[in-house]
N, C-alpha and C. Protein backbone atom coordinates (compact mmCIF):
# COMPACT_ATOMS: atom_id res chain seq x y z
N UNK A 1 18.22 11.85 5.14
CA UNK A 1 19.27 11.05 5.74
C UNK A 1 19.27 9.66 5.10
N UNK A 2 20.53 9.14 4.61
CA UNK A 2 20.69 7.82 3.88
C UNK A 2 20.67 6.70 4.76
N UNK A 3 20.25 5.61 4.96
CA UNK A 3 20.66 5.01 5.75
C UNK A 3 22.01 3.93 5.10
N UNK A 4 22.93 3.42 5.74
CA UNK A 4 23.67 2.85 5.41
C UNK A 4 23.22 1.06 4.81
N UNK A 5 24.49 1.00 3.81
CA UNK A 5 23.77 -0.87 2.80
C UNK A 5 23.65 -1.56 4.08
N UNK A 6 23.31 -2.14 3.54
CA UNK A 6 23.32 -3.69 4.87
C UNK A 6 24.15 -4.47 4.08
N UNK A 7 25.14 -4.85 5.34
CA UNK A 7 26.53 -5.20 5.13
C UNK A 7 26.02 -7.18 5.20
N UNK A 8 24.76 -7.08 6.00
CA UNK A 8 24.55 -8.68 6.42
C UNK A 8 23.62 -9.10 5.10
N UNK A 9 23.72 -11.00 4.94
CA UNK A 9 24.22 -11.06 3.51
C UNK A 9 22.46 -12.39 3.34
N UNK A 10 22.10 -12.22 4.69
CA UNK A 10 20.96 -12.79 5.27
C UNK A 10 19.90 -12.53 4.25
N UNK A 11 19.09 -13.18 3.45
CA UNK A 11 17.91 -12.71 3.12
C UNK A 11 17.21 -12.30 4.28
N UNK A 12 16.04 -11.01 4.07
CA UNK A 12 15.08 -10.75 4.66
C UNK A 12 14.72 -11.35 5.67
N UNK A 13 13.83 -11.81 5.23
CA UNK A 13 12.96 -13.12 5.65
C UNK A 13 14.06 -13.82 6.79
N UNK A 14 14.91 -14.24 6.60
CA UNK A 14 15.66 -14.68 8.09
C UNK A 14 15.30 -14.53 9.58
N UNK A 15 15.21 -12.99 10.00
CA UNK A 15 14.84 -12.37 10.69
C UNK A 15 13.51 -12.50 11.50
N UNK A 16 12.72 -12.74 10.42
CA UNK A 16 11.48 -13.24 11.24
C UNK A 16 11.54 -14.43 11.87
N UNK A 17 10.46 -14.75 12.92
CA UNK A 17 10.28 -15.97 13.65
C UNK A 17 8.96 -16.83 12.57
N UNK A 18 9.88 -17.96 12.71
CA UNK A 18 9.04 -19.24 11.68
C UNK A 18 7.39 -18.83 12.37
N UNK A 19 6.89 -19.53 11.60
CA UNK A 19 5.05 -19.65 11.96
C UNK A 19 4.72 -20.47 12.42
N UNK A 20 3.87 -20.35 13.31
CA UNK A 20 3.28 -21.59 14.28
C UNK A 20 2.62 -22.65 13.74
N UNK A 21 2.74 -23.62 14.30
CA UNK A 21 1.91 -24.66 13.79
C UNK A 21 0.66 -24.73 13.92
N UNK A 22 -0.23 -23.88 14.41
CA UNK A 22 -1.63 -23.06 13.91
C UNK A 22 -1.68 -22.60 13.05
N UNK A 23 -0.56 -21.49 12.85
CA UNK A 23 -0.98 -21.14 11.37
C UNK A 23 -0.78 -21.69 10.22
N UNK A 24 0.53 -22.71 10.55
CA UNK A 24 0.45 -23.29 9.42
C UNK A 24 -0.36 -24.42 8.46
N UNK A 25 -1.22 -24.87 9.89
CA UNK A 25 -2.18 -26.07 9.40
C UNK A 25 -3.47 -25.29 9.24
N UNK A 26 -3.46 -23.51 9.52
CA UNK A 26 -4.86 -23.08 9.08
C UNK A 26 -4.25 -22.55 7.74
N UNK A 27 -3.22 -22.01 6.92
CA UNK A 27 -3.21 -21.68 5.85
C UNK A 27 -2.89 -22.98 4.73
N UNK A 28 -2.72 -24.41 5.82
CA UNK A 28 -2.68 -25.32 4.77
C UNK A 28 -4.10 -25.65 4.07
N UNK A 29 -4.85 -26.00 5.17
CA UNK A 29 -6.34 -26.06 5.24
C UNK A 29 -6.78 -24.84 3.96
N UNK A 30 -6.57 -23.51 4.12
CA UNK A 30 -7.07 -22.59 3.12
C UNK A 30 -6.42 -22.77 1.90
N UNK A 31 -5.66 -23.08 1.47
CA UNK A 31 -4.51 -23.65 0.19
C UNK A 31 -5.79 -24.21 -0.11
N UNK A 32 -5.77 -25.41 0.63
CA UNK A 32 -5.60 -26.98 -0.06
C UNK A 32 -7.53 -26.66 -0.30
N UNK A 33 -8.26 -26.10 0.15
CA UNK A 33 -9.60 -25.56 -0.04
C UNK A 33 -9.89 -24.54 -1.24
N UNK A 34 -8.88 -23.94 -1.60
CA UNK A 34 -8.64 -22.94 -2.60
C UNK A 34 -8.35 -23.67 -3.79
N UNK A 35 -7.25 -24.38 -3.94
CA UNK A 35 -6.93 -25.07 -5.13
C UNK A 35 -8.04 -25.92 -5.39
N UNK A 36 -8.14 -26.79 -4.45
CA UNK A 36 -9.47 -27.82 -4.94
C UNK A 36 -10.85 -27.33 -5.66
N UNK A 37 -11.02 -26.28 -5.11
CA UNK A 37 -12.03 -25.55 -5.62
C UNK A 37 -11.62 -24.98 -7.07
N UNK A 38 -10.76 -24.71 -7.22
CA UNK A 38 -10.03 -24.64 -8.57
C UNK A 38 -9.87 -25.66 -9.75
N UNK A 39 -9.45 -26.71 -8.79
CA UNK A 39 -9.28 -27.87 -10.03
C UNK A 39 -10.77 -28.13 -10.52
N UNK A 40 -11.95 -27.80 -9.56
CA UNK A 40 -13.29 -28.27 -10.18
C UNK A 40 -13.79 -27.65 -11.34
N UNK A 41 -13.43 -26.61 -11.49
CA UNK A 41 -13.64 -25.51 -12.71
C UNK A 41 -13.58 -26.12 -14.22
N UNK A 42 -14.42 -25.48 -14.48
CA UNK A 42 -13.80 -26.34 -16.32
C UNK A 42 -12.66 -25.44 -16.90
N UNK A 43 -12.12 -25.80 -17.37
CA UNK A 43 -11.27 -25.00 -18.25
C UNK A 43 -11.24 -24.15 -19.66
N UNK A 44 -11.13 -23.17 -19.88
CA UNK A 44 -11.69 -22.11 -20.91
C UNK A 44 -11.17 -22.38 -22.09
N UNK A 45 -12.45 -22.44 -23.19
CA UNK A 45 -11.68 -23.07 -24.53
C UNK A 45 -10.22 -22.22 -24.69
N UNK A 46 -10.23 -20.76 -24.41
CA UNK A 46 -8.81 -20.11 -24.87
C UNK A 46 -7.81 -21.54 -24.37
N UNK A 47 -7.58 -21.80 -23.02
CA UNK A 47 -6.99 -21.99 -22.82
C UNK A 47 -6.32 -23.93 -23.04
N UNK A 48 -7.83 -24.29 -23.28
CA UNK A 48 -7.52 -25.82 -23.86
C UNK A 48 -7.09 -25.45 -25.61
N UNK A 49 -7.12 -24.47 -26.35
CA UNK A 49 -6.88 -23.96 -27.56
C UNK A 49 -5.28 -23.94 -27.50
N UNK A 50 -4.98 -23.28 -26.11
CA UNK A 50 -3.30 -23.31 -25.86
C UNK A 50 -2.25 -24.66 -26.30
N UNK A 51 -3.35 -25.32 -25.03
CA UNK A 51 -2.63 -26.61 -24.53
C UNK A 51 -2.50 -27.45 -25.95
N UNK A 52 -3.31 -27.55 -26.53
CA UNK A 52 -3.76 -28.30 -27.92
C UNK A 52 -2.51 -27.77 -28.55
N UNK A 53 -2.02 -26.57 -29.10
CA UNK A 53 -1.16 -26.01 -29.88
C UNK A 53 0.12 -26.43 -28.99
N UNK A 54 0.42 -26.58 -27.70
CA UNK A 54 1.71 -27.41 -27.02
C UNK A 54 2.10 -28.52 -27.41
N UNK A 55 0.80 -29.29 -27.67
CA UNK A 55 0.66 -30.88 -27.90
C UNK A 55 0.63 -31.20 -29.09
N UNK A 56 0.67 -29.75 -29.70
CA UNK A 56 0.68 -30.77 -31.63
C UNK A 56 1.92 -30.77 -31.43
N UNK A 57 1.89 -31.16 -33.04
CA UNK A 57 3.51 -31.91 -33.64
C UNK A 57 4.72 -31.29 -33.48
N UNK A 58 5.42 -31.86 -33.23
CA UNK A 58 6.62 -30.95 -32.74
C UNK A 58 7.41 -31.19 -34.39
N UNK A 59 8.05 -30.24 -34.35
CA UNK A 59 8.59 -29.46 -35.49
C UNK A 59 10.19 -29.44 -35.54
């Protein structure tokens, strides 16, 4: 059985109810703990090898 298009023009996501302000200050908290922990990392020659080849001479 097909179900019929959806005629409503709503993204998805509409439908749901926004997130509480618990969750949103506990998944800010996990972000902002995640990235930081990230920025401490060194960065992998591949990838400073990249950046270097962005930053030469432009042509």
């Amino acid at each position: 059985m097909q179900s019929e298009p959806r005629t409503d023009t709503r993204p998805h996501h509409a439908d749901t109810p926004p997130l509480s302000a618990t969750v949103r200050r506990h998944l800010g908290k996990s972000l902002r703990s995640h990235y930081a922990a990230s920025l401490a990392e060194p960065v992998s020659e591949r990838l400073e090898a990249l950046l270097a080849k962005l930053q030469g001479p432009k042509g």
